[in-house]
N, C-alpha and C. Protein backbone atom coordinates (compact mmCIF):
# COMPACT_ATOMS: atom_id res chain seq x y z
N UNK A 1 -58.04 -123.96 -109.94
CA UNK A 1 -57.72 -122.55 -109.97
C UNK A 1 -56.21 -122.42 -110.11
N UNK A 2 -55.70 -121.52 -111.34
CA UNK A 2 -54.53 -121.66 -111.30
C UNK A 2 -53.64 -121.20 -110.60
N UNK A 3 -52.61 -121.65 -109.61
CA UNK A 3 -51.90 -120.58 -109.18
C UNK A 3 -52.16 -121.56 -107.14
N UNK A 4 -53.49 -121.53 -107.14
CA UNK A 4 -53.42 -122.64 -105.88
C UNK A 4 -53.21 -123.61 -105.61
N UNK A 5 -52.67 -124.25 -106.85
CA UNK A 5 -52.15 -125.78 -106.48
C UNK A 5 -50.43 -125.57 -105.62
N UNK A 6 -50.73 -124.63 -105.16
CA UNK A 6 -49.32 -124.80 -104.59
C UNK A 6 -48.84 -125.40 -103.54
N UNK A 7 -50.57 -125.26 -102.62
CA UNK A 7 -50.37 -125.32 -101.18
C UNK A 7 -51.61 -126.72 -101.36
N UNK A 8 -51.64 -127.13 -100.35
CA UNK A 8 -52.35 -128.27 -99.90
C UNK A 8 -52.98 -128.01 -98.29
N UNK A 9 -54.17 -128.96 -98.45
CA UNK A 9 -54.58 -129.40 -96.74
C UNK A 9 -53.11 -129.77 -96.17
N UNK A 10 -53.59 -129.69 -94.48
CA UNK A 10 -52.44 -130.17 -93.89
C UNK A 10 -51.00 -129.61 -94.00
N UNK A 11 -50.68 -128.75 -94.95
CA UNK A 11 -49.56 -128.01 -95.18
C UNK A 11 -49.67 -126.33 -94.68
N UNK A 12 -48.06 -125.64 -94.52
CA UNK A 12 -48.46 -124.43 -93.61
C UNK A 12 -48.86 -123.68 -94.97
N UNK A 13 -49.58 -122.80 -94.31
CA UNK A 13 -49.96 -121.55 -95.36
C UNK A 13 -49.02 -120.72 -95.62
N UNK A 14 -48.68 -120.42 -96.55
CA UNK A 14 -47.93 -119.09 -97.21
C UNK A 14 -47.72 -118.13 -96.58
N UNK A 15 -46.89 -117.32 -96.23
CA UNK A 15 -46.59 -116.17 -94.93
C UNK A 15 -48.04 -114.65 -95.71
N UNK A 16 -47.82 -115.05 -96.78
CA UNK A 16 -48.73 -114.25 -97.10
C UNK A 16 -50.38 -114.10 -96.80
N UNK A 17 -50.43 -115.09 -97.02
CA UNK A 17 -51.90 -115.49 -96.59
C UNK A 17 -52.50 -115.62 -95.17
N UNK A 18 -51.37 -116.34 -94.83
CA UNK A 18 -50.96 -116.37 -93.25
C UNK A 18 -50.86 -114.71 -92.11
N UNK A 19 -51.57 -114.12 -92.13
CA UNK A 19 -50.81 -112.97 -91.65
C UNK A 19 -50.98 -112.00 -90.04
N UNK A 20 -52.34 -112.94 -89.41
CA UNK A 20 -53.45 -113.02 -88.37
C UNK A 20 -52.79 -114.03 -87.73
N UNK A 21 -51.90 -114.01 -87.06
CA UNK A 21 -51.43 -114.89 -86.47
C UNK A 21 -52.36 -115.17 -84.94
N UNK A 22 -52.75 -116.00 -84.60
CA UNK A 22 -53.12 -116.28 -83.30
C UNK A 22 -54.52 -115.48 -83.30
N UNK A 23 -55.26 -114.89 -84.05
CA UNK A 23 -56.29 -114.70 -84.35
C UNK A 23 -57.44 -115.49 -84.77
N UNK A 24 -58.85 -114.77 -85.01
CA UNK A 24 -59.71 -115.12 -85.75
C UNK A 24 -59.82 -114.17 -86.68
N UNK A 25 -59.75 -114.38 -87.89
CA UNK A 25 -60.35 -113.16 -88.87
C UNK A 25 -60.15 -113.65 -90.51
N UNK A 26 -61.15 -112.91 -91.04
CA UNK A 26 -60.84 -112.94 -92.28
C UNK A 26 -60.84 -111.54 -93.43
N UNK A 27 -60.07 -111.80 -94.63
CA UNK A 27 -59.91 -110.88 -95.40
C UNK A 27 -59.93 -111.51 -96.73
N UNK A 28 -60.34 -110.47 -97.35
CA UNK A 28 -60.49 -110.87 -99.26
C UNK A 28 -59.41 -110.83 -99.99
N UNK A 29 -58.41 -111.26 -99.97
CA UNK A 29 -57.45 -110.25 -101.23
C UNK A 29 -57.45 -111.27 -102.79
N UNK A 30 -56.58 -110.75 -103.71
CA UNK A 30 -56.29 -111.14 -104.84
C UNK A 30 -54.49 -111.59 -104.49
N UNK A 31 -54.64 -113.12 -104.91
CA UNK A 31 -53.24 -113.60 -104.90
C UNK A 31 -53.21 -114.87 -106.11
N UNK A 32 -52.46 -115.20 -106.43
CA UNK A 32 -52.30 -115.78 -107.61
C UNK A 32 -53.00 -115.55 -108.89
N UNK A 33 -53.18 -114.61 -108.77
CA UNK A 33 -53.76 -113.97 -110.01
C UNK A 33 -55.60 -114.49 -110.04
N UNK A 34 -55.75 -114.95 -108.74
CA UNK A 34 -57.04 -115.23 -108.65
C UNK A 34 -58.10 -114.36 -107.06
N UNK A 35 -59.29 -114.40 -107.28
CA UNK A 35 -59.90 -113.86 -105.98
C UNK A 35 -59.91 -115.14 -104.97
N UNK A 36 -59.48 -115.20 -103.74
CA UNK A 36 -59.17 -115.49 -102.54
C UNK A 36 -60.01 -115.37 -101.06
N UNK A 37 -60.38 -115.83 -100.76
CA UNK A 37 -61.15 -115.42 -99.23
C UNK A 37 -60.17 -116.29 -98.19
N UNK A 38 -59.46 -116.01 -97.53
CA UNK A 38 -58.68 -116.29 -96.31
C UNK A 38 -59.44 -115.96 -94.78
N UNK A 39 -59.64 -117.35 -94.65
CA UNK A 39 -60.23 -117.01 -93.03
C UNK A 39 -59.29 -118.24 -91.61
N UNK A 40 -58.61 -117.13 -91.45
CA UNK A 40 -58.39 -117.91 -89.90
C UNK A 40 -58.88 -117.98 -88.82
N UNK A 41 -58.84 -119.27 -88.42
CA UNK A 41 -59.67 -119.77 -86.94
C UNK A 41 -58.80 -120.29 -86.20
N UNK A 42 -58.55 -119.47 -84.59
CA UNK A 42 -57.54 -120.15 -83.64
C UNK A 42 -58.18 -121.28 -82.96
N UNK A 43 -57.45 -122.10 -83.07
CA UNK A 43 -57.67 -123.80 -82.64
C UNK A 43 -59.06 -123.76 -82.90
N UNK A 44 -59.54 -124.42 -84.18
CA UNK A 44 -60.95 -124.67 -84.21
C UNK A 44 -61.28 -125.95 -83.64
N UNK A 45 -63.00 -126.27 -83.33
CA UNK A 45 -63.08 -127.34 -82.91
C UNK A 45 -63.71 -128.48 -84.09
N UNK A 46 -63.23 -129.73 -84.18
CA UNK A 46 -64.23 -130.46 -84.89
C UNK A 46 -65.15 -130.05 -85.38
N UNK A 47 -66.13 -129.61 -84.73
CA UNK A 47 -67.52 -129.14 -85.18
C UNK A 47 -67.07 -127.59 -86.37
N UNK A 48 -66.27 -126.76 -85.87
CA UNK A 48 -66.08 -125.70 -86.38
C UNK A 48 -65.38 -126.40 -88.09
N UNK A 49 -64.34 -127.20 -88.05
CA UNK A 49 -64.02 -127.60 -88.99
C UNK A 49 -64.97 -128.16 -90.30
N UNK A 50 -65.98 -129.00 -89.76
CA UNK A 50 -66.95 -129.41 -90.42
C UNK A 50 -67.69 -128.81 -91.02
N UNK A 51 -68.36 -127.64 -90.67
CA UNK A 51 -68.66 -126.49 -90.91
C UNK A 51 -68.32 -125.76 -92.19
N UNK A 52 -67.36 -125.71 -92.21
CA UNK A 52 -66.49 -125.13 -93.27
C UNK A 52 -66.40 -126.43 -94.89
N UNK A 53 -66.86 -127.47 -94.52
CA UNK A 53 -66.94 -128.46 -95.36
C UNK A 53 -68.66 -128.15 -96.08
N UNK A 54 -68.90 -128.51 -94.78
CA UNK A 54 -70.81 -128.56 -95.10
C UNK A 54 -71.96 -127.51 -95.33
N UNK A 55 -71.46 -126.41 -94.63
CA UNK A 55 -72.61 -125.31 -94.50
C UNK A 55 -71.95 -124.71 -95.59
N UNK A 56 -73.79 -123.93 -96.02
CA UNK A 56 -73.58 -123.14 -97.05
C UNK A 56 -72.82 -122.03 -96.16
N UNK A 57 -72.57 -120.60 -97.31
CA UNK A 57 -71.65 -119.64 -96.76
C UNK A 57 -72.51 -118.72 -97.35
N UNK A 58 -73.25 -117.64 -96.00
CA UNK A 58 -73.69 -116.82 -96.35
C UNK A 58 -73.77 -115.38 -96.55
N UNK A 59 -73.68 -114.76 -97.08
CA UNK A 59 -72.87 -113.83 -97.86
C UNK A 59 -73.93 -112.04 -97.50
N UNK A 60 -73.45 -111.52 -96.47
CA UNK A 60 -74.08 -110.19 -96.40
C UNK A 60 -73.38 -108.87 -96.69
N UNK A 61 -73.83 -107.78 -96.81
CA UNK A 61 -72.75 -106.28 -97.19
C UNK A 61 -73.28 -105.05 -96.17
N UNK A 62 -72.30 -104.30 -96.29
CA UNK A 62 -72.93 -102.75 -95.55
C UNK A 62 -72.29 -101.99 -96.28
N UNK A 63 -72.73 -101.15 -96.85
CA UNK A 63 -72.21 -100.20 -97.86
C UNK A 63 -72.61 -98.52 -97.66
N UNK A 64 -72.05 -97.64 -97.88
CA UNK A 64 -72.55 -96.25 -97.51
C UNK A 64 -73.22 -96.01 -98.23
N UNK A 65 -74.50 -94.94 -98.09
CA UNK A 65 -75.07 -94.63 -99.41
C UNK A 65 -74.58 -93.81 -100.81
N UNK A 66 -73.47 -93.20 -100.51
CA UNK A 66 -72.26 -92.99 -101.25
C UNK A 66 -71.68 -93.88 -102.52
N UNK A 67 -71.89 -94.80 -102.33
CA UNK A 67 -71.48 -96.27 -102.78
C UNK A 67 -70.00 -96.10 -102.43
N UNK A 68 -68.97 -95.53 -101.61
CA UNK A 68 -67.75 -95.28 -101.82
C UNK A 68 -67.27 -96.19 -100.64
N UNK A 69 -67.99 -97.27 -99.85
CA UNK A 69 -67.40 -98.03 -99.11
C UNK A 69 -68.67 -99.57 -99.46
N UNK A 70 -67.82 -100.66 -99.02
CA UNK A 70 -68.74 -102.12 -99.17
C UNK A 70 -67.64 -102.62 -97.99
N UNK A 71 -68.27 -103.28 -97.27
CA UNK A 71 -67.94 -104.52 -96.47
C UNK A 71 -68.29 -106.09 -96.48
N UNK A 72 -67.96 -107.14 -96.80
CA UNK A 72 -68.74 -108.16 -97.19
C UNK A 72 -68.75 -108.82 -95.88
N UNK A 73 -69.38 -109.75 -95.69
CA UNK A 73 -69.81 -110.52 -94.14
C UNK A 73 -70.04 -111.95 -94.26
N UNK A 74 -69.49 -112.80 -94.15
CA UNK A 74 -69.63 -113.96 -94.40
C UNK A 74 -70.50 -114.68 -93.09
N UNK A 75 -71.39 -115.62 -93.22
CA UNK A 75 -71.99 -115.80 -92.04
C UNK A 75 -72.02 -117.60 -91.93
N UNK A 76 -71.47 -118.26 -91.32
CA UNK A 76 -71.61 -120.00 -91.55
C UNK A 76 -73.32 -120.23 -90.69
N UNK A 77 -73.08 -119.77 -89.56
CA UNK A 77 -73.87 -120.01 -88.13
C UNK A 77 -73.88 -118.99 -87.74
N UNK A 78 -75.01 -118.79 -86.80
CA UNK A 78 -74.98 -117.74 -85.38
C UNK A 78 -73.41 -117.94 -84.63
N UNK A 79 -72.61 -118.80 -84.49
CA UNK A 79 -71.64 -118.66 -83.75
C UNK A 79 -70.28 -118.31 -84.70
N UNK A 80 -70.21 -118.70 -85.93
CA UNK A 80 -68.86 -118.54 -87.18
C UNK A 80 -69.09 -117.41 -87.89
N UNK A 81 -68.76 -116.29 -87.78
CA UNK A 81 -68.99 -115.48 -89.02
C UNK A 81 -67.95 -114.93 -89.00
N UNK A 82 -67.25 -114.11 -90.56
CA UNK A 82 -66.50 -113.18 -90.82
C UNK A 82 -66.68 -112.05 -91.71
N UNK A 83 -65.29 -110.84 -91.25
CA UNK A 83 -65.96 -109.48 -92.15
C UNK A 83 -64.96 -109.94 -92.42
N UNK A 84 -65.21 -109.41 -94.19
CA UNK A 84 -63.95 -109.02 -94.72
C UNK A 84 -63.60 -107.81 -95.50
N UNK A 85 -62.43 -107.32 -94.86
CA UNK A 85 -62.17 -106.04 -95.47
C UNK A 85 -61.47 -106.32 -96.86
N UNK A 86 -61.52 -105.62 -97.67
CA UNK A 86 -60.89 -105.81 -99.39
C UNK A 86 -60.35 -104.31 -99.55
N UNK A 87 -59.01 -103.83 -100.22
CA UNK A 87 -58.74 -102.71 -101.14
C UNK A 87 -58.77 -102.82 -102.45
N UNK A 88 -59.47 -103.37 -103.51
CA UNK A 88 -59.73 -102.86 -104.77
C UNK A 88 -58.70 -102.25 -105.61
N UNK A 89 -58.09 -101.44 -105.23
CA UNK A 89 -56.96 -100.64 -105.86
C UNK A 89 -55.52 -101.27 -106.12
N UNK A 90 -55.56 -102.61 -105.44
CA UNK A 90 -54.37 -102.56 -105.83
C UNK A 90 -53.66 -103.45 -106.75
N UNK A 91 -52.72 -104.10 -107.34
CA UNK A 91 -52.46 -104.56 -108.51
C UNK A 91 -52.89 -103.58 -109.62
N UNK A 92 -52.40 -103.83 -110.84
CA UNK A 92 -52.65 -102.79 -112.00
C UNK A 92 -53.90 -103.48 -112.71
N UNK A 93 -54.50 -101.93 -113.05
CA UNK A 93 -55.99 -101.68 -113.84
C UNK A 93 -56.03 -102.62 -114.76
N UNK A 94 -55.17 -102.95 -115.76
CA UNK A 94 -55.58 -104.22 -116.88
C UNK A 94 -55.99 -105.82 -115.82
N UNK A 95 -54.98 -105.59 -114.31
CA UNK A 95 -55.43 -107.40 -114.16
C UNK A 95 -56.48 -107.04 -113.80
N UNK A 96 -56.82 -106.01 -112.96
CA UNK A 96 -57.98 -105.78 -112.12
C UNK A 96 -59.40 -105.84 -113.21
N UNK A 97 -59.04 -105.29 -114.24
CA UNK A 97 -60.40 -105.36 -115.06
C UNK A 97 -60.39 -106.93 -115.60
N UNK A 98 -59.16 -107.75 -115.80
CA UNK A 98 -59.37 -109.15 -116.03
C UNK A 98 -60.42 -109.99 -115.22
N UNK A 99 -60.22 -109.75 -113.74
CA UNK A 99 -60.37 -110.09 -112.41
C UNK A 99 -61.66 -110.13 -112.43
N UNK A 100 -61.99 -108.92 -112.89
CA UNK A 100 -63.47 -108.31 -112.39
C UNK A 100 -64.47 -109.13 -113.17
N UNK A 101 -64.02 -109.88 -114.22
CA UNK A 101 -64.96 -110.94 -115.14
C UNK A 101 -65.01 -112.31 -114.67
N UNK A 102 -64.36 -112.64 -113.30
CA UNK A 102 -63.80 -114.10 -113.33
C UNK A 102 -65.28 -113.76 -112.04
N UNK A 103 -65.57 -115.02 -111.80
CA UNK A 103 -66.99 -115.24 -110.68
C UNK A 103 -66.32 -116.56 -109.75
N UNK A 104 -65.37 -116.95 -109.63
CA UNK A 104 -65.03 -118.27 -109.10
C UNK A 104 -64.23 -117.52 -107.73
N UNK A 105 -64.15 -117.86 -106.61
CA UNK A 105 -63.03 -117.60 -105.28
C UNK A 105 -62.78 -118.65 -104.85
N UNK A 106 -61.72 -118.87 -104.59
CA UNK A 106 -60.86 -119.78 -103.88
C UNK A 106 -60.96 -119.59 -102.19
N UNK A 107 -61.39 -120.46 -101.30
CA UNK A 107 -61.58 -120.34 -99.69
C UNK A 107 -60.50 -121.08 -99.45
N UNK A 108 -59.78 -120.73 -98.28
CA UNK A 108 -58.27 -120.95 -97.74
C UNK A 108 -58.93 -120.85 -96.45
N UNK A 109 -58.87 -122.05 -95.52
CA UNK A 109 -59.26 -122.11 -94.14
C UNK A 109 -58.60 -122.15 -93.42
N UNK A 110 -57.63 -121.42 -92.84
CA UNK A 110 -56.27 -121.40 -91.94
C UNK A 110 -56.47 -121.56 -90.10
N UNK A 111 -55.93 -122.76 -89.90
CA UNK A 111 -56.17 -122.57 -88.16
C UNK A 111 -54.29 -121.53 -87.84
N UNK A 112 -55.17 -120.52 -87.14
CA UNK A 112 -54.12 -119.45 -87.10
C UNK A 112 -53.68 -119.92 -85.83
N UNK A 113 -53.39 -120.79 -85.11
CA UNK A 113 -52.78 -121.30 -83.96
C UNK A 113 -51.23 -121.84 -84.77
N UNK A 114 -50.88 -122.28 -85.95
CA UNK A 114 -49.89 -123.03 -86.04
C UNK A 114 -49.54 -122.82 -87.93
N UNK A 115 -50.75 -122.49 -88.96
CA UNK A 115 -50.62 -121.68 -89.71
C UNK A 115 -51.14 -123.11 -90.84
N UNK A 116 -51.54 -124.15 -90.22
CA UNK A 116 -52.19 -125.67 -91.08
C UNK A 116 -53.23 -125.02 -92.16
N UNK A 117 -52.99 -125.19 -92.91
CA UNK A 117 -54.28 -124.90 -94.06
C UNK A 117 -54.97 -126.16 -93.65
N UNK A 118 -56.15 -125.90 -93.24
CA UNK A 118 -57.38 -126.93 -92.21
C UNK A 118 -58.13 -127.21 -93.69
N UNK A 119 -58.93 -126.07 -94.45
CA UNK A 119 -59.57 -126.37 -95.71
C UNK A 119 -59.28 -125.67 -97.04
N UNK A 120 -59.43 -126.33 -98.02
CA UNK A 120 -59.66 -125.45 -99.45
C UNK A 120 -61.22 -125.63 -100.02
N UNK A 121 -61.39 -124.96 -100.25
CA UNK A 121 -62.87 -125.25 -101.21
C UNK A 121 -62.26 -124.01 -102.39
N UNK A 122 -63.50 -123.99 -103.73
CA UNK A 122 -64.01 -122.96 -104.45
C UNK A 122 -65.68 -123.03 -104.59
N UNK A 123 -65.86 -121.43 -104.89
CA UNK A 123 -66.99 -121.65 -105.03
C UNK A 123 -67.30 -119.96 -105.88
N UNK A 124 -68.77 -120.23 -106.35
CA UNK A 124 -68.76 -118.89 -107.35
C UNK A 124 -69.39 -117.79 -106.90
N UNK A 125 -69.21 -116.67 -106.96
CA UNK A 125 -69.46 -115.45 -106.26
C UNK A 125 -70.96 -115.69 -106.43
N UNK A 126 -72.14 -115.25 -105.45
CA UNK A 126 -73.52 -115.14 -104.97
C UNK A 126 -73.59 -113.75 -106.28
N UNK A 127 -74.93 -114.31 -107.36
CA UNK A 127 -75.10 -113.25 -108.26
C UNK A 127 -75.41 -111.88 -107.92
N UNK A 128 -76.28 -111.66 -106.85
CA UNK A 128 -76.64 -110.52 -106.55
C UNK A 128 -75.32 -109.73 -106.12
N UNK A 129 -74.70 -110.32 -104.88
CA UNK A 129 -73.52 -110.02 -104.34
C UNK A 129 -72.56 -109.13 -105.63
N UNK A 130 -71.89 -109.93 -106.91
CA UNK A 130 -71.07 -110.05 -107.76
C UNK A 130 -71.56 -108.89 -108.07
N UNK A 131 -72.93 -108.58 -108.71
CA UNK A 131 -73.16 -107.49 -109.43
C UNK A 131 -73.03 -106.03 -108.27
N UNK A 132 -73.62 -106.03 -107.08
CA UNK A 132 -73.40 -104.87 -106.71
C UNK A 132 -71.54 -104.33 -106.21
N UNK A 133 -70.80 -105.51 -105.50
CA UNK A 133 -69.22 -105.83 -105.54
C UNK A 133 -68.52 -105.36 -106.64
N UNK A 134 -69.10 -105.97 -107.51
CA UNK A 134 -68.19 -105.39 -108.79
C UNK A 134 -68.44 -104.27 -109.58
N UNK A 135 -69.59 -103.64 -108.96
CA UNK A 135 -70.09 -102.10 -109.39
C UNK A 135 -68.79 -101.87 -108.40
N UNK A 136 -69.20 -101.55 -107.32
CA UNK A 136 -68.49 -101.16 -106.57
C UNK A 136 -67.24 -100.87 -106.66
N UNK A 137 -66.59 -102.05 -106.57
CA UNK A 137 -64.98 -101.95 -106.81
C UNK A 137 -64.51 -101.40 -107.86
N UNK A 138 -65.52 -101.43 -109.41
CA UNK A 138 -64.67 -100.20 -110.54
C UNK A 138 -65.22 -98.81 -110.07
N UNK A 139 -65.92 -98.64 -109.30
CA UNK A 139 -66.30 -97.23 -108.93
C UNK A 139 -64.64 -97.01 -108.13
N UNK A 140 -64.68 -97.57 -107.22
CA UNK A 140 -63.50 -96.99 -106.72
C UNK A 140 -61.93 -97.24 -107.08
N UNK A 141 -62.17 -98.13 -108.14
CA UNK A 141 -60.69 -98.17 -108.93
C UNK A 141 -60.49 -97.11 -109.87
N UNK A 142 -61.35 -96.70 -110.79
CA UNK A 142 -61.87 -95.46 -111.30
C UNK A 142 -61.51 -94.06 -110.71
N UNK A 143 -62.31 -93.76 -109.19
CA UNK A 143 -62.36 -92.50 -108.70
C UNK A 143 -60.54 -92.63 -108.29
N UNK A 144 -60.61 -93.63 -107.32
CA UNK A 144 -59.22 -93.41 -106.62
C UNK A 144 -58.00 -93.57 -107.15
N UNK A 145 -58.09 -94.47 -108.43
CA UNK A 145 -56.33 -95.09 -109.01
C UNK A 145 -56.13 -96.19 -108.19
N UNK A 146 -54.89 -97.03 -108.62
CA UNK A 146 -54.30 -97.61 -107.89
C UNK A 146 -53.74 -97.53 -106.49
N UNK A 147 -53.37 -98.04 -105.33
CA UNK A 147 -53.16 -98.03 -104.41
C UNK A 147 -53.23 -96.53 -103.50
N UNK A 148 -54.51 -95.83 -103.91
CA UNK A 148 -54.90 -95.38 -103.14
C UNK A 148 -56.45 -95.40 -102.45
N UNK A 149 -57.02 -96.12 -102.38
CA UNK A 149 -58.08 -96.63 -101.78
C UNK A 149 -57.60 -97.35 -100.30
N UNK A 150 -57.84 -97.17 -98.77
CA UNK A 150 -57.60 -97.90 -98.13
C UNK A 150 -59.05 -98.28 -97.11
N UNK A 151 -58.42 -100.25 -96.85
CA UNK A 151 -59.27 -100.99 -96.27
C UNK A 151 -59.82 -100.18 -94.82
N UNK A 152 -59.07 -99.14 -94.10
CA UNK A 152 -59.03 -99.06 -92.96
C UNK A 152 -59.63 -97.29 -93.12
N UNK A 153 -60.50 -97.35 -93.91
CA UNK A 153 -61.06 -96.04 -93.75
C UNK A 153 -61.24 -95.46 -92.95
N UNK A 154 -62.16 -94.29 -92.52
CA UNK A 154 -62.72 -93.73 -91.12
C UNK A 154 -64.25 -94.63 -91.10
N UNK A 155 -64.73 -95.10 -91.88
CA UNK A 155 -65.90 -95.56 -92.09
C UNK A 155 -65.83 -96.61 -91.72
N UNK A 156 -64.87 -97.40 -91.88
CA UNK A 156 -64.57 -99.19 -91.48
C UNK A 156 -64.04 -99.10 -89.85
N UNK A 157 -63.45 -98.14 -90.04
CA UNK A 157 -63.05 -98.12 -88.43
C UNK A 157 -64.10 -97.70 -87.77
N UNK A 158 -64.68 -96.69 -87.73
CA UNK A 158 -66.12 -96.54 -87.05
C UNK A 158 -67.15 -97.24 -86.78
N UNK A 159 -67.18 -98.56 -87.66
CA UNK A 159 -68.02 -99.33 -87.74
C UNK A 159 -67.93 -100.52 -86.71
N UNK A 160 -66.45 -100.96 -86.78
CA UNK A 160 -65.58 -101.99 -86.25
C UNK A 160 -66.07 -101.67 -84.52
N UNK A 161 -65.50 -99.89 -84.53
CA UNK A 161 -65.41 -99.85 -83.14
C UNK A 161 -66.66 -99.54 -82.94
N UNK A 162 -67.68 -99.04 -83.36
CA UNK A 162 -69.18 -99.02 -82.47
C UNK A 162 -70.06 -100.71 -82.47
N UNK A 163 -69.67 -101.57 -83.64
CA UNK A 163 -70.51 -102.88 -83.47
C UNK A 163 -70.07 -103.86 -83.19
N UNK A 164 -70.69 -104.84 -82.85
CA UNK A 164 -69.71 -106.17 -82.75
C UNK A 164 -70.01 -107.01 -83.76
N UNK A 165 -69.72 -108.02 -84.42
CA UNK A 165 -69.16 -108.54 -85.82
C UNK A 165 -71.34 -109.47 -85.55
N UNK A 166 -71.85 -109.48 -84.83
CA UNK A 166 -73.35 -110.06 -84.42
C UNK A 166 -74.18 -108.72 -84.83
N UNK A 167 -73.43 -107.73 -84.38
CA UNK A 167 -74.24 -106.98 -85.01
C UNK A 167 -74.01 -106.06 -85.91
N UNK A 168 -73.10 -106.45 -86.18
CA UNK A 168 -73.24 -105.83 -88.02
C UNK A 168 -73.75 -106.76 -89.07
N UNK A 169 -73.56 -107.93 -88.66
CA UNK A 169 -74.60 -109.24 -89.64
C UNK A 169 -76.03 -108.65 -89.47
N UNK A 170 -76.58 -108.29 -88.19
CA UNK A 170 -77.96 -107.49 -88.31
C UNK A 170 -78.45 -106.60 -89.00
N UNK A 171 -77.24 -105.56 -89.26
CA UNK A 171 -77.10 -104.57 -90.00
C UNK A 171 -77.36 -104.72 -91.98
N UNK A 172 -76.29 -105.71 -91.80
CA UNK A 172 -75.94 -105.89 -93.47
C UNK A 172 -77.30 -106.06 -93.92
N UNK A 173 -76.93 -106.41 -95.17
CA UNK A 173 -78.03 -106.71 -96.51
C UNK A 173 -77.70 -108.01 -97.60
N UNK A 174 -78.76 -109.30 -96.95
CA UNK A 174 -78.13 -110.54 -97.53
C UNK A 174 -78.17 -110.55 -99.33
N UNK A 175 -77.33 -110.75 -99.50
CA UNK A 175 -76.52 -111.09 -101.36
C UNK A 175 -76.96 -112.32 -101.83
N UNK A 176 -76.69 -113.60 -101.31
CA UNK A 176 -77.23 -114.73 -101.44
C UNK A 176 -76.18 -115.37 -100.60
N UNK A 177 -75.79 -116.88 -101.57
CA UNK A 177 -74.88 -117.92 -100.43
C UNK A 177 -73.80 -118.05 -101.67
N UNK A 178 -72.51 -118.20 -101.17
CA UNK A 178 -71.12 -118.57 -102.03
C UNK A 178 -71.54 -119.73 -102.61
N UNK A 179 -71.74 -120.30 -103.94
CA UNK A 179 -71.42 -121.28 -104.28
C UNK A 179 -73.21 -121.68 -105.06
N UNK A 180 -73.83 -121.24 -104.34
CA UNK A 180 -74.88 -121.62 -104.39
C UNK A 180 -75.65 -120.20 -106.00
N UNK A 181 -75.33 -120.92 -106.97
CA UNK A 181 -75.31 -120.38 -108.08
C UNK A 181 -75.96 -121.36 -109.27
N UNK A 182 -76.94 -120.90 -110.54
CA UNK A 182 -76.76 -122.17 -111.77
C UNK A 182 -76.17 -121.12 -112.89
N UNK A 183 -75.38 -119.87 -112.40
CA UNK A 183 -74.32 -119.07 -113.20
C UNK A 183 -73.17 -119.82 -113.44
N UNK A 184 -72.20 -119.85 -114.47
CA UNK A 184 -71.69 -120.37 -115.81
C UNK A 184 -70.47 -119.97 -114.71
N UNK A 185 -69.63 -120.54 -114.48
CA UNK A 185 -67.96 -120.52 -113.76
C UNK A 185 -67.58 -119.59 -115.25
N UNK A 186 -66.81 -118.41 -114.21
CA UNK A 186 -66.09 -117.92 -115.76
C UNK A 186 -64.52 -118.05 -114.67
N UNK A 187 -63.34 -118.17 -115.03
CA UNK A 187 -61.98 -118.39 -115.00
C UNK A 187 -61.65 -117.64 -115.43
């Protein structure tokens, strides 16, 4: 993937990427001109590390019936999961429509205790997932423009604060698994 050979295992993460310090969490963004999933884990254990090597990654959403909000949910285990919030809007409409054709993400596994990039993988967006995601996101690059769409809606916040991250995986609606595709890598 072009643009990630920058960083390596074992090396600190980018202040950018890096930004959950002493946390657990993850978020979606677009950085090197590629799609990205960044998830930090404070002091993971062995087992947690492995994890991130071996298990598939399973991939759920909650969306309004509106279509004007998506949340994606990543699930390893009953004990590892992450939401990730995404804004859509931002960078300009020509990369974003580039973007929107590429099916490959780059995973960045950050132990947010010290800022070690623990793992890299890639893997290709879950088909079902891709198609309703990427409805999605030109709906609201479309309605809203550029950088006005935000991650921290009243809807995301409402959600955050009435569930806990166990039970909004209950909630969601499974897409399939990252990686686990016989769809054509597009770059």
């Amino acid at each position: 993937m072009k643009g990630m050979e920058i960083f390596g295992v074992g090396e600190k993460a980018p202040d950018e990427l890096w930004k959950n310090r002493e946390s657990t969490s993850g978020r979606f963004v677009v950085k090197y001109g590629e799609w990205v999933i960044v998830l930090c884990i404070h002091k993971p254990t062995d087992e947690e590390r492995e994890l991130f090597d071996v298990e598939k990654i399973k991939v759920k959403i909650i969306t309004t019936p509106e279509k004007d909000f998506l949340l994606t949910l990543l699930e390893f285990n009953e004990d590892l999961a992450f939401e990730l919030p995404f804004d859509p809007t931002e960078d300009t409409k020509e990369f974003q429509e580039k973007l929107l054709e590429k099916n490959l993400v780059a995973i960045v596994v950050i132990d947010s205790f010290d800022g070690t990039i623990i793992k890299l993988r890639a893997a290709t967006f879950p088909k079902e997932y891709e198609i309703i995601a990427k409805q999605f996101w030109r709906k609201i690059i479309n309605e809203c423009g550029l950088g006005n769409y935000t991650v921290n809606n009243e809807y995301y916040k409402a959600l955050i604060n009435k569930y806990s991250l166990g039970e909004l995986l209950d909630l969601g609606k499974y897409v399939g698994y990252f990686g686990d595709t016989t769809e054509k890598t597009r770059m």
